[in-house]
Protein backbone atom coordinates (compact mmCIF):
# COMPACT_ATOMS: atom_id res chain seq x y z
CA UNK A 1 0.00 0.00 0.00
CA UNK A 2 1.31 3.54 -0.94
CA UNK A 3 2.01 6.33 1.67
CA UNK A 4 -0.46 8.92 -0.03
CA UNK A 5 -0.29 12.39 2.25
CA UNK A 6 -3.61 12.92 2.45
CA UNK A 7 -2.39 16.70 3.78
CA UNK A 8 0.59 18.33 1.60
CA UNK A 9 2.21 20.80 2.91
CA UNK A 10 0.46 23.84 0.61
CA UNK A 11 -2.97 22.62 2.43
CA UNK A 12 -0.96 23.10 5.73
CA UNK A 13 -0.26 26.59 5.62
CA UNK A 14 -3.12 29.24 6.40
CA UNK A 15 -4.08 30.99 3.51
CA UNK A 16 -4.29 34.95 4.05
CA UNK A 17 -7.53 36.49 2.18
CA UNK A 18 -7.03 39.94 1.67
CA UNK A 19 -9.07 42.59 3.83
CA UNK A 20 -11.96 44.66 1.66
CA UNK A 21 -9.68 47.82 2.00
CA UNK A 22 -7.02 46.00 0.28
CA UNK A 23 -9.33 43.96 -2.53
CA UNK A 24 -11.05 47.73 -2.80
CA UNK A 25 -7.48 49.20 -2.80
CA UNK A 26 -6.42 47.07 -6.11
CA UNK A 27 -9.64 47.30 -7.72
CA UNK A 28 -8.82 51.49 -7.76
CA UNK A 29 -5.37 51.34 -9.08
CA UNK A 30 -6.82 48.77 -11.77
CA UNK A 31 -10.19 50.84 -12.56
CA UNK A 32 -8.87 54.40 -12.11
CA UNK A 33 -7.25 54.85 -15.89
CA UNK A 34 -10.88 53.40 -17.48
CA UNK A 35 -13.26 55.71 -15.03
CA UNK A 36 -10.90 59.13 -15.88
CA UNK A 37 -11.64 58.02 -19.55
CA UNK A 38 -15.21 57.69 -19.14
CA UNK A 39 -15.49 61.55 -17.82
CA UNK A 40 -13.40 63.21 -20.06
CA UNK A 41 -15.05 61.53 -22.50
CA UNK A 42 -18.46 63.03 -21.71
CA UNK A 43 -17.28 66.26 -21.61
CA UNK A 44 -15.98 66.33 -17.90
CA UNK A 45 -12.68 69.41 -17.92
CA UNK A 46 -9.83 68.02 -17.37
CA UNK A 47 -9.08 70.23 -14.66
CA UNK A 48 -12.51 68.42 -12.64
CA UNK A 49 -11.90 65.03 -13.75
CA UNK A 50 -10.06 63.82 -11.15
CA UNK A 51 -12.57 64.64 -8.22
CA UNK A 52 -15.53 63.16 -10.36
CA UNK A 53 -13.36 60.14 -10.31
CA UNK A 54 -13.19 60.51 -6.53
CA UNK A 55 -17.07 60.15 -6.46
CA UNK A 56 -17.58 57.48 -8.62
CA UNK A 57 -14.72 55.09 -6.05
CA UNK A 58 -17.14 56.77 -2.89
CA UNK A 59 -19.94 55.26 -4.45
CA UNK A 60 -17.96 52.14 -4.99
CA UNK A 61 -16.86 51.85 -1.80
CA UNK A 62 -20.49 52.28 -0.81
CA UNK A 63 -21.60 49.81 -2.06
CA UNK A 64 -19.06 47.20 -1.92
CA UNK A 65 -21.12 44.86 -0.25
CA UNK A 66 -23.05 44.38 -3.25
CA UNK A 67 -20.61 45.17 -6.28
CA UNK A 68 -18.26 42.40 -7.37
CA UNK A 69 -14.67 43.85 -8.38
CA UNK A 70 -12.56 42.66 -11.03
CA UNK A 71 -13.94 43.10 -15.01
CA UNK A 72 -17.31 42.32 -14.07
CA UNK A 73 -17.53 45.42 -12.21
CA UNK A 74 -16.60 47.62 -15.56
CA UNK A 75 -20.02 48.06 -16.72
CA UNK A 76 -21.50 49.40 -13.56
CA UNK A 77 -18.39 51.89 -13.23
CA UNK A 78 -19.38 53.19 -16.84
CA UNK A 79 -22.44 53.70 -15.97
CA UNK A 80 -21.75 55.50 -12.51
CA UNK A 81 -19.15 57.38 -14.39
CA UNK A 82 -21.80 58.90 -17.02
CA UNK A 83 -24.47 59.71 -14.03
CA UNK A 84 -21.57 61.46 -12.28
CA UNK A 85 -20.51 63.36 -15.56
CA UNK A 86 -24.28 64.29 -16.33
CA UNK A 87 -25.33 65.60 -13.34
CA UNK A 88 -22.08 67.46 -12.66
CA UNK A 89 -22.27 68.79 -16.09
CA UNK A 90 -26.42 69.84 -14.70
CA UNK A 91 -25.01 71.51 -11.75
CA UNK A 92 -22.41 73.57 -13.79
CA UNK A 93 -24.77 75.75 -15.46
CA UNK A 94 -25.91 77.26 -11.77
CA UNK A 95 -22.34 77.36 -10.52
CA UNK A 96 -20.30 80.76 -10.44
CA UNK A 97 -16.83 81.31 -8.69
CA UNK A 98 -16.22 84.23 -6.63
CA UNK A 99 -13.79 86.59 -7.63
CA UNK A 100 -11.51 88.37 -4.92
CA UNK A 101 -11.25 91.87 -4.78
CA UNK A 102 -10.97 94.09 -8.01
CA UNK A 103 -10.01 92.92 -11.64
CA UNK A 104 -7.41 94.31 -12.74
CA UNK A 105 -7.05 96.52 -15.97
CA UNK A 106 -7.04 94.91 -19.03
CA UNK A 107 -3.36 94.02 -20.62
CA UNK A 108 -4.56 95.03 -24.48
CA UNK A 109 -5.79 98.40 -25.75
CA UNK A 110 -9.18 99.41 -25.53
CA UNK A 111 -9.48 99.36 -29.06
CA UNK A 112 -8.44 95.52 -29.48
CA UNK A 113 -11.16 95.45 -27.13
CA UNK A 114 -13.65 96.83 -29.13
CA UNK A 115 -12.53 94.86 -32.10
CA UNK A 116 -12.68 91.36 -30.09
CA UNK A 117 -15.89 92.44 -29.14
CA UNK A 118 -17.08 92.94 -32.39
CA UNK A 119 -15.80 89.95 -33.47
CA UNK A 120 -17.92 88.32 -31.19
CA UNK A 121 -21.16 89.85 -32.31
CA UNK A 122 -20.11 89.21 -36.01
CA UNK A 123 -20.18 85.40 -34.81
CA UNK A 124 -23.04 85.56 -33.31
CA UNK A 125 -24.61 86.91 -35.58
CA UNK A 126 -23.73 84.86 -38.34
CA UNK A 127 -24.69 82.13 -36.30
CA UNK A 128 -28.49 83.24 -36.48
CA UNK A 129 -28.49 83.72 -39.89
CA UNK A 130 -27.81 80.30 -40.86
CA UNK A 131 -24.89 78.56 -43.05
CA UNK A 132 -25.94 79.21 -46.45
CA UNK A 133 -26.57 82.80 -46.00
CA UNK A 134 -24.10 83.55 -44.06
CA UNK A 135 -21.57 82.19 -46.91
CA UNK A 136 -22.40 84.46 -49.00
CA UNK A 137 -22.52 87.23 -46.62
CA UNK A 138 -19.04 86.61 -45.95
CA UNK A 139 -18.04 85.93 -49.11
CA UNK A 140 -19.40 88.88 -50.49
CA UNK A 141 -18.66 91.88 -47.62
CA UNK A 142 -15.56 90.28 -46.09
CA UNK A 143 -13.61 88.67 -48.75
CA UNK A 144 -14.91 90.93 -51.59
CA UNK A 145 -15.55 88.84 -54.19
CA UNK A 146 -17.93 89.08 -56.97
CA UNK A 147 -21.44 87.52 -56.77
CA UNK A 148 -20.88 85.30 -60.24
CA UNK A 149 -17.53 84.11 -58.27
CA UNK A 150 -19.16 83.08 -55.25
CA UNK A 151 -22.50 81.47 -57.19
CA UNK A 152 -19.85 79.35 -58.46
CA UNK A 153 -17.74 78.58 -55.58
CA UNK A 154 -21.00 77.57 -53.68
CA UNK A 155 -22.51 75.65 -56.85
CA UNK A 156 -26.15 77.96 -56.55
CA UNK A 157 -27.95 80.19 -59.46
CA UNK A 158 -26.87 83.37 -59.63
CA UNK A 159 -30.04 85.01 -58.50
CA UNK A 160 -29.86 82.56 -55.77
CA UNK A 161 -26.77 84.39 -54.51
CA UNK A 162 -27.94 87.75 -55.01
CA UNK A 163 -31.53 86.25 -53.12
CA UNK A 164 -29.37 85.18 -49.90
CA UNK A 165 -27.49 88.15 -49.68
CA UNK A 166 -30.32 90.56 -49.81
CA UNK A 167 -31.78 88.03 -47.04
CA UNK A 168 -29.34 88.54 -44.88
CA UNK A 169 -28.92 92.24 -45.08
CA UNK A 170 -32.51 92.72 -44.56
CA UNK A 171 -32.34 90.62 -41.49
CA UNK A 172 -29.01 92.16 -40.13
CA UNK A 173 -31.43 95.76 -40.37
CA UNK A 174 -33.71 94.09 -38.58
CA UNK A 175 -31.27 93.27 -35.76
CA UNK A 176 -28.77 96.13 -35.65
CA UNK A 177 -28.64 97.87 -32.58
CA UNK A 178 -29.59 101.93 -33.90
């Protein structure tokens, strides 16, 4: 009859299973790169992404008792992850930062002022009149070309040109601040 250990010496020593804090510990360093990616990727600054990353893990750790770690636990984290990004990116529309004391004077001219300014209403503007009119808007006043040369460049009848630029002076009359 063979001596067959029945105990072998791996079955003799205790085996150590690691604390919650350190399985939750691991799970973090694993997870952390793939929940960062998640928020920036719905629009989360970079500059905030780190806390929102902070609240997902709280959650996490919240709920340990009833979230398995490890791959399978990827899914849930996305989905965290967006709720976190969407209701931060709710909240940011109310918030507003304090600023401390007085601002100081502007480093440019007033003038490039004026002209920034200006530039901004120009955009804005354009914006409202729509793309196609606003093509040959530009086209027309800023780059001063001809109406035959921009009917071609935009592949429209000429009167079709002429038709969208009278369009959108009438309704920059209509807007202009007299």
């Amino acid at each position: 009859m063979s001596k067959l250990d029945v105990h072998p010496e791996s079955a003799k020593k205790p085996t150590t299973i690691p604390s919650p804090e350190a399985s939750f510990a691991r799970f973090y360093r694993e997870a952390w790169d793939f929940v960062r990616r998640v928020l920036l990727e719905r629009g989360v600054p970079e500059r905030e992404a780190d806390d929102l990353v902070q609240e997902v893990f709280v959650i996490a750790w919240r709920r340990r008792d009833s979230v398995t770690f490890g791959e399978q636990a990827r899914p849930w984290l996305y989905m965290v992850a967006v709720y976190i990004a969407s209701n931060h990116r709710k909240l940011a529309r109310y918030r507003t930062e304090e600023i401390a004391g007085e601002l100081p004077e502007p480093a440019v001219f007033p003038r490039v002022i004026e002209v920034m300014d200006a530039a901004r209403l120009l955009a804005r503007v354009l914006r409202k009149l729509g793309r196609k009119v606003a093509a040959v808007l530009v086209a027309y006043e800023v780059e001063g070309r001809t109406m035959p040369e921009i009917a071609r460049m935009l592949r429209i009848r000429l009167a079709t040109a002429y038709a969208r630029l009278q369009l959108a002076r009438n309704r920059l009359t209509l807007r202009a601040p007299f």
